[in-house]
C-alpha atoms as a PDB file:
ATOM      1  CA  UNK A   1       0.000   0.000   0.000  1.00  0.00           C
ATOM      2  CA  UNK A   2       2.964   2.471   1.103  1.00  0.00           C
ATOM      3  CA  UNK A   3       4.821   1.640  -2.468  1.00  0.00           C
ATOM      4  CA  UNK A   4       1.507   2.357  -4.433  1.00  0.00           C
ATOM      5  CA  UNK A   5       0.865   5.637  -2.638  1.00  0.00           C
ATOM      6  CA  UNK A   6       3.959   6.489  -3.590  1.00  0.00           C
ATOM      7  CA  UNK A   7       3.963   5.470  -7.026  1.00  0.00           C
ATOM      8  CA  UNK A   8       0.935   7.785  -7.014  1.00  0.00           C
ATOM      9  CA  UNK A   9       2.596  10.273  -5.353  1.00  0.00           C
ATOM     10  CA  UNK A  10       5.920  10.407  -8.068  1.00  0.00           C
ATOM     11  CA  UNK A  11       3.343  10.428 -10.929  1.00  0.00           C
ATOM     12  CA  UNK A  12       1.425  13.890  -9.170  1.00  0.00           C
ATOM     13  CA  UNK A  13       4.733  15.232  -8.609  1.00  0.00           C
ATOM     14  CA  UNK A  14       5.895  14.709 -12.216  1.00  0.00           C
ATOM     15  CA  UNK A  15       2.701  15.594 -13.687  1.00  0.00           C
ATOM     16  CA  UNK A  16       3.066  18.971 -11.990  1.00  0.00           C
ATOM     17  CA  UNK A  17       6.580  19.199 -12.942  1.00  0.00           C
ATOM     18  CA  UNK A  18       6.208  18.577 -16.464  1.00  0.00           C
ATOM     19  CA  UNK A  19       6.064  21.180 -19.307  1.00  0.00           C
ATOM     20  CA  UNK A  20       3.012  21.859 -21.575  1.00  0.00           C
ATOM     21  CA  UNK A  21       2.348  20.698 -24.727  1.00  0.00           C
ATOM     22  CA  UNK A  22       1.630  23.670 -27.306  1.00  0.00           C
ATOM     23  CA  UNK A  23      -0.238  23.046 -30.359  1.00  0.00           C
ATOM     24  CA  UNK A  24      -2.443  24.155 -32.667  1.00  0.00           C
ATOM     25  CA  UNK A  25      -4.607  24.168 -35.804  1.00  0.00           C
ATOM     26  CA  UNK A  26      -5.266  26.593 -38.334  1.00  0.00           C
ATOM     27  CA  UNK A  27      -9.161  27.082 -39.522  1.00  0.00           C
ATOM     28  CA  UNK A  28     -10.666  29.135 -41.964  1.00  0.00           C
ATOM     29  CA  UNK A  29     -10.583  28.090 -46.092  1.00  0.00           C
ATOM     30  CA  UNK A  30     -10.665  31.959 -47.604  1.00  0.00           C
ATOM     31  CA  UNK A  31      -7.135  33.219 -47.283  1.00  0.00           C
ATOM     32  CA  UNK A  32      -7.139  36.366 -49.597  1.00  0.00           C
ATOM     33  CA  UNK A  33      -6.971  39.521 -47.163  1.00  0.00           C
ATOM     34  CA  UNK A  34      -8.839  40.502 -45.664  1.00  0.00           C
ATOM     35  CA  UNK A  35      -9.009  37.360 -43.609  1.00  0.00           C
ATOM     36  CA  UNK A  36     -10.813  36.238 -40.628  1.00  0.00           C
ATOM     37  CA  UNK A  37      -8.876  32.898 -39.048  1.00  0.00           C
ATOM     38  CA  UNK A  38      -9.435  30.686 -36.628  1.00  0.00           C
ATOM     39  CA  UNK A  39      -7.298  28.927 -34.362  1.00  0.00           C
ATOM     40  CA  UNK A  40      -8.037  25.843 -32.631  1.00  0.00           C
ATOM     41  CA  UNK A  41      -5.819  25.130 -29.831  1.00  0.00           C
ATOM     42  CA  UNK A  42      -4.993  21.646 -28.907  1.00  0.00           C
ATOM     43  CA  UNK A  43      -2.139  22.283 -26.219  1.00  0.00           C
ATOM     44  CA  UNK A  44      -1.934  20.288 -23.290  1.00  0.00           C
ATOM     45  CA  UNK A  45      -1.162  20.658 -20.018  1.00  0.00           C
ATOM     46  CA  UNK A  46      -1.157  24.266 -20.094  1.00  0.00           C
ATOM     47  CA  UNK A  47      -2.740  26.705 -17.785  1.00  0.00           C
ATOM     48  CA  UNK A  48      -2.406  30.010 -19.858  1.00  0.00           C
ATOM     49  CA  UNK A  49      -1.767  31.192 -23.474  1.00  0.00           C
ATOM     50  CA  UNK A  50      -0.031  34.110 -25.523  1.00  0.00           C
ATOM     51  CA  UNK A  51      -0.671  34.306 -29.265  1.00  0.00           C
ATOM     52  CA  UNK A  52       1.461  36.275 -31.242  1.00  0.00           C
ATOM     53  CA  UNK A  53      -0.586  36.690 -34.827  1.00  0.00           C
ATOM     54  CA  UNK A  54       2.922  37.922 -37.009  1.00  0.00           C
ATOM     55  CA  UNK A  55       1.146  41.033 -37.737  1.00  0.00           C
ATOM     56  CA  UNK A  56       1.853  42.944 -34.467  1.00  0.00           C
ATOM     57  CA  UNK A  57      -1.302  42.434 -32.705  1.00  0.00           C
ATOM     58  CA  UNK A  58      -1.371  39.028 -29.442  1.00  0.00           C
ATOM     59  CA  UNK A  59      -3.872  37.335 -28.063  1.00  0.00           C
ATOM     60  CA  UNK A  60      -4.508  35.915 -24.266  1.00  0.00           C
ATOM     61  CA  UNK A  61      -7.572  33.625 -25.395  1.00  0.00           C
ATOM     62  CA  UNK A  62      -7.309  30.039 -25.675  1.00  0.00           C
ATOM     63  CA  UNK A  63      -8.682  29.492 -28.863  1.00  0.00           C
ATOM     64  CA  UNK A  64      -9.003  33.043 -30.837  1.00  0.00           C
ATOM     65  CA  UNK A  65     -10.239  34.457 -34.693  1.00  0.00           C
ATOM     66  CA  UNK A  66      -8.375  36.848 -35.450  1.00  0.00           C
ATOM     67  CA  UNK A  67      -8.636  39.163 -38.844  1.00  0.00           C
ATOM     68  CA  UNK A  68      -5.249  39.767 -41.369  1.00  0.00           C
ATOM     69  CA  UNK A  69      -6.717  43.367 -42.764  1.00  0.00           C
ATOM     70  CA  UNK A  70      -3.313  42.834 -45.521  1.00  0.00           C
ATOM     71  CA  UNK A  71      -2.105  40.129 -47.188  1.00  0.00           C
ATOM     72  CA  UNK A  72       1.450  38.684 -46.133  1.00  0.00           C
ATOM     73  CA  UNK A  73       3.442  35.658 -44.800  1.00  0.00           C
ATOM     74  CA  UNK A  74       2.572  35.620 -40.748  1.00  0.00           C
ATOM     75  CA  UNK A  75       4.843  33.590 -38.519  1.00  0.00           C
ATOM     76  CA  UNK A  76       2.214  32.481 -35.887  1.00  0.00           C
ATOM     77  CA  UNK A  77       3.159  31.829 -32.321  1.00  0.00           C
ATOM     78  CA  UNK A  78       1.726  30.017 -29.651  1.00  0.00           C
ATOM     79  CA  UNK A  79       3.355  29.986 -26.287  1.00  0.00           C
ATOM     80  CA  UNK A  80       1.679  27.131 -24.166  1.00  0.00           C
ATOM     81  CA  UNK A  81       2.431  28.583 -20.334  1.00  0.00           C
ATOM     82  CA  UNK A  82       2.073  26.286 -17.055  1.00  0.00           C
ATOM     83  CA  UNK A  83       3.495  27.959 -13.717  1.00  0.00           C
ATOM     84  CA  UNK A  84       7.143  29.080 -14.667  1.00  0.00           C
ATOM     85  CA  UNK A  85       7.193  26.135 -17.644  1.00  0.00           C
ATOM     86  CA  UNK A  86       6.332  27.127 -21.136  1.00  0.00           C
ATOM     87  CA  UNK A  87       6.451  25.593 -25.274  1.00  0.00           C
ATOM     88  CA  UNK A  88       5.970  26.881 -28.373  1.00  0.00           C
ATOM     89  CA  UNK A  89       4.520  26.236 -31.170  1.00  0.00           C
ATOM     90  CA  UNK A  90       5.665  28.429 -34.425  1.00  0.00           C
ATOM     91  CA  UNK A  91       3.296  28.134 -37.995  1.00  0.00           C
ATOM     92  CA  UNK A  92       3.516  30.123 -40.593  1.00  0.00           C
ATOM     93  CA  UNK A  93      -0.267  31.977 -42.091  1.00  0.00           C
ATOM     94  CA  UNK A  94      -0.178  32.914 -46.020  1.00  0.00           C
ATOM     95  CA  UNK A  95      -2.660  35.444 -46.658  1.00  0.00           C
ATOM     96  CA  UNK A  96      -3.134  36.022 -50.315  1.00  0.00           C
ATOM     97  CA  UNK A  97      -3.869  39.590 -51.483  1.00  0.00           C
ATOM     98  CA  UNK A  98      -7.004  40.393 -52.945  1.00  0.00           C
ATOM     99  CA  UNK A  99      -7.644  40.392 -56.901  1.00  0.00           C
ATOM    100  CA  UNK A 100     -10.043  43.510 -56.693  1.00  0.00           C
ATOM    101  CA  UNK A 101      -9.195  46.952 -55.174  1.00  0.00           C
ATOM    102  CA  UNK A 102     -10.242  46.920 -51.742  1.00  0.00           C
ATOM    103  CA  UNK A 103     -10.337  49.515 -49.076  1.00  0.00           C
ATOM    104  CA  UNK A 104     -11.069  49.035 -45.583  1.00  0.00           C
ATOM    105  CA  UNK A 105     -13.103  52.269 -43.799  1.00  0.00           C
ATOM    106  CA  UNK A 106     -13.712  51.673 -40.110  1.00  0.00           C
ATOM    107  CA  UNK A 107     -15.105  54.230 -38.606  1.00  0.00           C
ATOM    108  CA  UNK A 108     -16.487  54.624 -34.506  1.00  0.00           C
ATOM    109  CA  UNK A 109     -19.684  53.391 -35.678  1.00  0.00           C
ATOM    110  CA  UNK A 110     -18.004  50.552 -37.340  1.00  0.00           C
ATOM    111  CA  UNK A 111     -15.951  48.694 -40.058  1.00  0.00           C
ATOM    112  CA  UNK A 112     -17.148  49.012 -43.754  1.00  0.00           C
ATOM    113  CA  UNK A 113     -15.433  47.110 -47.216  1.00  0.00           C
ATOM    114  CA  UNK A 114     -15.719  48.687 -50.219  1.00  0.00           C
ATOM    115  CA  UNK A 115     -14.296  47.835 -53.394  1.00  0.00           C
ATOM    116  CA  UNK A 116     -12.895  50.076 -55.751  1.00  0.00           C
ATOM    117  CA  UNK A 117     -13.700  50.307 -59.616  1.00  0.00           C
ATOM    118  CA  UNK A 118     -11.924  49.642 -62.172  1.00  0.00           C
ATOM    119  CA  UNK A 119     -13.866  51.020 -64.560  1.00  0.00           C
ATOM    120  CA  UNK A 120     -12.867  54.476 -63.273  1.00  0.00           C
ATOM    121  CA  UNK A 121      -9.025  54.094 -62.475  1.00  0.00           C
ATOM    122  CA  UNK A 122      -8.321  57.731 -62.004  1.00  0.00           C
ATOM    123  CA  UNK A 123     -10.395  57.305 -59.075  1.00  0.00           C
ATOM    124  CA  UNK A 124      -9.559  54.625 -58.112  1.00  0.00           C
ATOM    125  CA  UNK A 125      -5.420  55.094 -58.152  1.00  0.00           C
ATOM    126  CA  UNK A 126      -5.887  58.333 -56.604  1.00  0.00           C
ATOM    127  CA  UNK A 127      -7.883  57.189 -53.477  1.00  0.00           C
ATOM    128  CA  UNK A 128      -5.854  54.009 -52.739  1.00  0.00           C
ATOM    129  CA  UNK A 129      -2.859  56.237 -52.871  1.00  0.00           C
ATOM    130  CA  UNK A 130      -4.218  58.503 -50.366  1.00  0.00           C
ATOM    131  CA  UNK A 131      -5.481  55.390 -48.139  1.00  0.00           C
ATOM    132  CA  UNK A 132      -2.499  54.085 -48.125  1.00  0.00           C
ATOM    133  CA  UNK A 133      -0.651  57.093 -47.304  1.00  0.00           C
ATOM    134  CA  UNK A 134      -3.039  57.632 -44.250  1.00  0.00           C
ATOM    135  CA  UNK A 135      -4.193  60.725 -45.852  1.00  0.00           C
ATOM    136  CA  UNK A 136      -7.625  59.861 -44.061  1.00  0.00           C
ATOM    137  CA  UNK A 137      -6.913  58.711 -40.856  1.00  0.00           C
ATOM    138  CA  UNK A 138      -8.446  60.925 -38.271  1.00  0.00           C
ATOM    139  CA  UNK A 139     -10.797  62.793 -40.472  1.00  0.00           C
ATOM    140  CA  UNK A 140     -14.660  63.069 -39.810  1.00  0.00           C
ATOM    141  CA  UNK A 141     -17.629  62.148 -41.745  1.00  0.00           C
ATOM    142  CA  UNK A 142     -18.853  65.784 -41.095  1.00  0.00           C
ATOM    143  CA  UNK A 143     -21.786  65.990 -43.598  1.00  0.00           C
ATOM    144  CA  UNK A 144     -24.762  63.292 -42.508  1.00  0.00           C
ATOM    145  CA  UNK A 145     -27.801  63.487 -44.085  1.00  0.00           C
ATOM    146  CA  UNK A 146     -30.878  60.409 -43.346  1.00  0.00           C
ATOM    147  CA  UNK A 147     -31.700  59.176 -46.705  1.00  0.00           C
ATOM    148  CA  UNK A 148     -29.640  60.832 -48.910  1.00  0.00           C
ATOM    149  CA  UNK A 149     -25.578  60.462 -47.930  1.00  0.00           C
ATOM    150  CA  UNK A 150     -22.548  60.428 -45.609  1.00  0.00           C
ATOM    151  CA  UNK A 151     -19.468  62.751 -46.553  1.00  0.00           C
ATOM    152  CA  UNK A 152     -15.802  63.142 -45.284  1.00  0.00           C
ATOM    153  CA  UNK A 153     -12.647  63.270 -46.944  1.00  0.00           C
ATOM    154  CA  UNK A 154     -12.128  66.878 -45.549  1.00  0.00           C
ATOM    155  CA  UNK A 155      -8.764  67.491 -44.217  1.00  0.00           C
ATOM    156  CA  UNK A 156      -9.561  70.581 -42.202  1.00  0.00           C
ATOM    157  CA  UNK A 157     -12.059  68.476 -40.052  1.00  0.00           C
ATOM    158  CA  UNK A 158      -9.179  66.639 -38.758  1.00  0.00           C
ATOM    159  CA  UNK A 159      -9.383  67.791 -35.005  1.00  0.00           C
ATOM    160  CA  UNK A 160     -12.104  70.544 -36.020  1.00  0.00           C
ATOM    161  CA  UNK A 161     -13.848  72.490 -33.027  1.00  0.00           C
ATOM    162  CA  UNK A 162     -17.938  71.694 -33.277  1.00  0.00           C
ATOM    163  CA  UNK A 163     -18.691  75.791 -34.775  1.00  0.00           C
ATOM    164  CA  UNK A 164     -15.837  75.063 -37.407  1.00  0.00           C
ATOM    165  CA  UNK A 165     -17.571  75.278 -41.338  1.00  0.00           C
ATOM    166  CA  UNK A 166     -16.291  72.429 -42.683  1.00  0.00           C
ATOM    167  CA  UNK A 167     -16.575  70.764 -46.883  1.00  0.00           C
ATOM    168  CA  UNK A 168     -14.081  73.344 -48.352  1.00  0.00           C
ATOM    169  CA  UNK A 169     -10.669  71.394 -47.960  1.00  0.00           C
ATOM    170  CA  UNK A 170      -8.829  68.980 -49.967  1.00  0.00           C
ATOM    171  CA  UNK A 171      -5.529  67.943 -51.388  1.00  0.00           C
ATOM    172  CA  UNK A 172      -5.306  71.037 -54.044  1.00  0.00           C
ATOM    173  CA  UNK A 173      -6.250  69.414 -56.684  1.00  0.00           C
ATOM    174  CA  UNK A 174      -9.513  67.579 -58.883  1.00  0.00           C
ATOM    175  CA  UNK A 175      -9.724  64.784 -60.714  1.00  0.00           C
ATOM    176  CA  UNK A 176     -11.604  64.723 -64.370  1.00  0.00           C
ATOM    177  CA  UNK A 177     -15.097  62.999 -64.072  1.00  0.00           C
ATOM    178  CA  UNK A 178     -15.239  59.490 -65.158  1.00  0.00           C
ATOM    179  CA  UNK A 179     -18.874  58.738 -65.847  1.00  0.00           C
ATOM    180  CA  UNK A 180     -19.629  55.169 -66.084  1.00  0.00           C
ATOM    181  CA  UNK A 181     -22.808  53.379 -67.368  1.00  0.00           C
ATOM    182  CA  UNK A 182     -22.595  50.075 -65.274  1.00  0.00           C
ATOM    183  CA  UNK A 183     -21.467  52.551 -61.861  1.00  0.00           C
ATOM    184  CA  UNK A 184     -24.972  53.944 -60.447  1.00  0.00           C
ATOM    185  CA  UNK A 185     -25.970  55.336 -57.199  1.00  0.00           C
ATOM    186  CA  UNK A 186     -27.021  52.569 -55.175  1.00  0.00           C
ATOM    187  CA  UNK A 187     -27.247  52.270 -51.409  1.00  0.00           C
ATOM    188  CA  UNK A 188     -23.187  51.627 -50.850  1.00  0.00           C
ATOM    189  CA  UNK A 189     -21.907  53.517 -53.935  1.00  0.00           C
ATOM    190  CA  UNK A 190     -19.027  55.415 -53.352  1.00  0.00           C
ATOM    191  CA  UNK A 191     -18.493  58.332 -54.922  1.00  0.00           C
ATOM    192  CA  UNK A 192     -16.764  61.715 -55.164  1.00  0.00           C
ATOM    193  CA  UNK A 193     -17.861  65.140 -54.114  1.00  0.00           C
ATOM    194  CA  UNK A 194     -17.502  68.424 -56.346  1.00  0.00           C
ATOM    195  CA  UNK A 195     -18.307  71.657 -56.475  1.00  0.00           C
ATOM    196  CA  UNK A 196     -21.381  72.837 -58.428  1.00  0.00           C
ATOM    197  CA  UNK A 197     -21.926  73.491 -62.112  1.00  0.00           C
ATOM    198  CA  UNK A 198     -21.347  76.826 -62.206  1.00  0.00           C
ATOM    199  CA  UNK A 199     -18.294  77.396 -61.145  1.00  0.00           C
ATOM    200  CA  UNK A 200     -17.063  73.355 -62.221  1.00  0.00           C
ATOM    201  CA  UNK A 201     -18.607  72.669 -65.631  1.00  0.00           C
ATOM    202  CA  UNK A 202     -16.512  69.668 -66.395  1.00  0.00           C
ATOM    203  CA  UNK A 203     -18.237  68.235 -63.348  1.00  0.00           C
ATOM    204  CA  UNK A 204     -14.595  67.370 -62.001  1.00  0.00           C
ATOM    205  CA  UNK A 205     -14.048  65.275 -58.020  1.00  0.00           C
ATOM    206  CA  UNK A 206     -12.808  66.784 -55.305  1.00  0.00           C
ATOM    207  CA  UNK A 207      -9.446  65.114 -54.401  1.00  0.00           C
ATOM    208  CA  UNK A 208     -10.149  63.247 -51.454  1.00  0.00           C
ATOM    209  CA  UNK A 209     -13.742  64.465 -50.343  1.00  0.00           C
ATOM    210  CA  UNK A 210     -16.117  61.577 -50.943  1.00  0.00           C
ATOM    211  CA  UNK A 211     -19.737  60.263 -50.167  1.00  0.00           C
ATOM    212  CA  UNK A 212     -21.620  57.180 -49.519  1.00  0.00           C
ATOM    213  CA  UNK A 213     -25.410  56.663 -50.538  1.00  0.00           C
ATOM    214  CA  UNK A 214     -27.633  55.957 -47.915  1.00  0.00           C
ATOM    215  CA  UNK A 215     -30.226  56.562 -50.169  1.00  0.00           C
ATOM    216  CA  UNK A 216     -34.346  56.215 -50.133  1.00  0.00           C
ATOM    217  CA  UNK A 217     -36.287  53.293 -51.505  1.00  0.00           C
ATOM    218  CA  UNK A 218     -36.477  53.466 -54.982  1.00  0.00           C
ATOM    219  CA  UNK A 219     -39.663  52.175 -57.746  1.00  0.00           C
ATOM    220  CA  UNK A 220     -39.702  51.709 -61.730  1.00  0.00           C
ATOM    221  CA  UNK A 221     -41.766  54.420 -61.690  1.00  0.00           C
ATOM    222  CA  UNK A 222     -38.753  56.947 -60.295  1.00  0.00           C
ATOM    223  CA  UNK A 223     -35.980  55.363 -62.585  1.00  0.00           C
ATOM    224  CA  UNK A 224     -38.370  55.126 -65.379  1.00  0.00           C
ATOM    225  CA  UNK A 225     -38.478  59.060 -65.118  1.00  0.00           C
ATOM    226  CA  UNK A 226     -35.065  59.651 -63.668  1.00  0.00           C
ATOM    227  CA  UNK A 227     -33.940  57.475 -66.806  1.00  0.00           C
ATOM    228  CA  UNK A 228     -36.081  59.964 -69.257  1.00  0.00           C
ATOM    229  CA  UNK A 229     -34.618  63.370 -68.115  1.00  0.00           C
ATOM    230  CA  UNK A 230     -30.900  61.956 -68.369  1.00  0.00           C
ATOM    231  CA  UNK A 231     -31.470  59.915 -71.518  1.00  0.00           C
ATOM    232  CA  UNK A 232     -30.089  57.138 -70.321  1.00  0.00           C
ATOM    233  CA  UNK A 233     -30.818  53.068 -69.633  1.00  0.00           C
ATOM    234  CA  UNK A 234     -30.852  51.149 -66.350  1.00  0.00           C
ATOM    235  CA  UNK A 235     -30.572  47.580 -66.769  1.00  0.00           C
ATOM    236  CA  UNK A 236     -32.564  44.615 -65.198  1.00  0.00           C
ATOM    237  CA  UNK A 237     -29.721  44.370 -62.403  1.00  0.00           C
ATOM    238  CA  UNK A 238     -29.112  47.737 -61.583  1.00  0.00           C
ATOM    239  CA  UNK A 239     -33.148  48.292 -61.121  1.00  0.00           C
ATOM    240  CA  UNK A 240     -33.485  45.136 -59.155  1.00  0.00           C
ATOM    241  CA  UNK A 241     -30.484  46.985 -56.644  1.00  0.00           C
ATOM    242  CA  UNK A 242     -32.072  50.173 -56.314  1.00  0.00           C
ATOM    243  CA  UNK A 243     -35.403  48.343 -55.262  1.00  0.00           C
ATOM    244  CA  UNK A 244     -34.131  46.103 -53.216  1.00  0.00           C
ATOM    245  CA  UNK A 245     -31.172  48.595 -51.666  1.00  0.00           C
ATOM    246  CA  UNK A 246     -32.798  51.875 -52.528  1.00  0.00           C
ATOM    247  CA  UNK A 247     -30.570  55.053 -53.397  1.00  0.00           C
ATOM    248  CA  UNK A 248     -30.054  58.585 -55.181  1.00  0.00           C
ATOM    249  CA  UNK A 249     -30.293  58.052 -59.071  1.00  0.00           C
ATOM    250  CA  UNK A 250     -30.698  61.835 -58.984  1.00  0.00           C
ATOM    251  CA  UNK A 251     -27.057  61.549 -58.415  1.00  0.00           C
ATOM    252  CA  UNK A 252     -26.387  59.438 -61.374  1.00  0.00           C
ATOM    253  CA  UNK A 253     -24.196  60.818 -64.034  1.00  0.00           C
ATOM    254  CA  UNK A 254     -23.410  63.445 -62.314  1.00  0.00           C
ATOM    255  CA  UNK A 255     -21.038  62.621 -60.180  1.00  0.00           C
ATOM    256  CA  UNK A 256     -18.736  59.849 -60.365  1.00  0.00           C
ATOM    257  CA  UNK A 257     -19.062  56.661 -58.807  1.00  0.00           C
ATOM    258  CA  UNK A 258     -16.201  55.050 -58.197  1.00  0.00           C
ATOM    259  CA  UNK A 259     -16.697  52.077 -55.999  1.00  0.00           C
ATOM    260  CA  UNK A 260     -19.197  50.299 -53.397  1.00  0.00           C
ATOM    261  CA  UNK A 261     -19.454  48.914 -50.109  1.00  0.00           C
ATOM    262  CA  UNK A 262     -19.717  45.317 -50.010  1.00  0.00           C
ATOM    263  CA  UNK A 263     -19.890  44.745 -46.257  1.00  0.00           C
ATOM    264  CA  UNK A 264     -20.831  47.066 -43.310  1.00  0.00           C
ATOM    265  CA  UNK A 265     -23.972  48.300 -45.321  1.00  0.00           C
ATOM    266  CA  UNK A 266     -25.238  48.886 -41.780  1.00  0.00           C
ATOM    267  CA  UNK A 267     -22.594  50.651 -40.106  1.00  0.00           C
ATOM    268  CA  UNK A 268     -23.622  53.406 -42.685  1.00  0.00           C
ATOM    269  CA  UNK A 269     -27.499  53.198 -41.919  1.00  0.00           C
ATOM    270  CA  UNK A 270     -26.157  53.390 -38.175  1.00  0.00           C
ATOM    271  CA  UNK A 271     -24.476  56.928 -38.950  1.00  0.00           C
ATOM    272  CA  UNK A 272     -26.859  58.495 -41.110  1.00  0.00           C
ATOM    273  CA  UNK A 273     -29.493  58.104 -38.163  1.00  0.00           C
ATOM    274  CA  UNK A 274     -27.244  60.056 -35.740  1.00  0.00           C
ATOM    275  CA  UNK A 275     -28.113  63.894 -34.300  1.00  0.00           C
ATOM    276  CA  UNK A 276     -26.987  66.564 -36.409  1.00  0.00           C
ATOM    277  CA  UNK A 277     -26.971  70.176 -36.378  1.00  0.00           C
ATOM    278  CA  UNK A 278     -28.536  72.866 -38.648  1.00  0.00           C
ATOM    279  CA  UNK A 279     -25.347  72.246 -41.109  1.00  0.00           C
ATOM    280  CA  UNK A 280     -25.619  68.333 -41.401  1.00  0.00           C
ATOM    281  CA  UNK A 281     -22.654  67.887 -39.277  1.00  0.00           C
ATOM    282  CA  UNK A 282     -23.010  65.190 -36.082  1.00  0.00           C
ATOM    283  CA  UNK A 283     -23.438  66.208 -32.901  1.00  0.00           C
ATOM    284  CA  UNK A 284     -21.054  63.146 -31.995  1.00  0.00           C
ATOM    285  CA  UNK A 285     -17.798  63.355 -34.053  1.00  0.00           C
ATOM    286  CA  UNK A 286     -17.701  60.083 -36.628  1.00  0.00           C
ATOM    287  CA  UNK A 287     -13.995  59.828 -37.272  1.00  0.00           C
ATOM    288  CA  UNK A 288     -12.068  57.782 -40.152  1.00  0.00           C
ATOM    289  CA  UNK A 289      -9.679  55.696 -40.799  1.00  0.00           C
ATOM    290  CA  UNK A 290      -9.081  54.144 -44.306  1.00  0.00           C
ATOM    291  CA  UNK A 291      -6.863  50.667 -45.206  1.00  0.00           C
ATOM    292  CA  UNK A 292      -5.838  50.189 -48.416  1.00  0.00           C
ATOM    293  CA  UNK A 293      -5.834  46.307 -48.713  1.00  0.00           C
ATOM    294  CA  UNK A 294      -3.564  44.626 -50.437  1.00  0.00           C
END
């Protein structure tokens, strides 16, 4: 009896002694960024955890998601932790980049994914550039109106007081309108600001100000007309999306679309409902901050 309690008693003791097991398995079959992974964790012995993704950003959880917003070749590393005793366990993530132009705008309210079109690549070159230069980051969504649109893109809202007029700022330059037939204003579309006709003929963007439809619902009836006054055709698709989104086709060719959200439609119903003041601006700042993906 004495040598079996001690038998037990040596196995306790070297269970307690030993070191933990780390592994793990990676889950999650879409790899093109951005990327939402799972990780199953199938460490033993261990009493604690410390993920380190590759991308700068760790975990404490035992068995995490996390998101690669660009693609890349992630070292992954799981430190298995049990009093003073630890193992690792090092894989490595690929995260293919994306074959469209994708942007990533996450806002307070938020994340939204929009991609970018090609069909207007003066557009779309000049507002990756400017995402990926952080050109955004910080800058409010300071025109808000229910129905109709969110705008930012101003740089002089960046830290602007509440009484401060903003919508006149930019990057000192426009960019020539690039009308496109199969780029309408849809809930989602994303598309430039300008200035009026009369003093902007050519109907040219702003460089960096830009808007998002929130839009109302939309019948045949209203594109049938809308479609009449601008001489122009909607096809089956595009009417099926404004009924079933809604929109501005007021809007259409006359400013340039350039892109659409594709996920987060809500985060932009969620900021169009906010307070706002007599000039459209929030009550509660909604800042920016744009990822170029890729």
């Amino acid at each position: 009896m004495k040598l079996r309690n001690s038998l037990w008693l040596l196995v306790i003791l070297l269970a307690a002694c030993a070191r933990p097991i780390a592994d793990f398995s990676v889950q999650g079959e879409d790899r093109t960024a951005p990327s939402e992974i799972e990780f199953i964790n199938k460490s033993q012995e261990a009493e604690r955890y410390e993920w380190d993704f590759g991308d700068g950003t760790k975990s404490d959880e035992a068995s995490p998601s996390h998101r690669y917003s660009s693609s890349g070749n992630y070292t992954v590393i799981l430190r298995a932790k049990k009093g003073n005793k630890y193992r690792e366990k090092k894989q490595r993530v690929l995260i293919d980049a994306p074959e469209q132009c994708l942007v990533e705008i996450e806002t307070n309210f938020g994340t939204m994914l929009a991609v970018l079109s090609d069909a207007t690549p003066k557009h779309r070159d000049n507002f990756s550039k400017l995402a990926e230069e952080g050109y955004f980051d910080g800058m409010l969504f300071h025109r808000v109106i229910d129905g109709f649109m969110i705008q930012g893109g101003d740089p002089n809202s960046k830290d602007a007081s509440a009484d401060q007029p903003l919508g006149g700022g930019g990057p000192g330059y426009q960019i020539p309108a690039e009308f496109v037939d199969s780029l309408v204003h849809v809930k989602g579309a994303l598309a430039a600001a300008r200035t009026g006709d009369q003093v902007n003929p050519q109907k040219e963007s702003s460089g960096s100000q830009f808007y998002i439809v929130h839009g109302k619902p939309i019948d045949d009836n209203m594109l049938d007309r809308i479609a009449a006054q601008k001489d122009c055709h909607y096809t089956k698709e595009q009417r099926e999306d404004y009924k079933k989104y809604g929109g501005a086709p007021f809007l259409d060719k006359e400013y340039t679309v350039f892109g659409r959200v594709i996920s987060g439609l809500e985060v932009i119903d969620k900021i169009a409902t906010i307070n706002k003041d007599r000039r459209d601006r929030p009550t509660e700042n909604v800042t920016m901050k744009i990822r170029f993906i890729k």
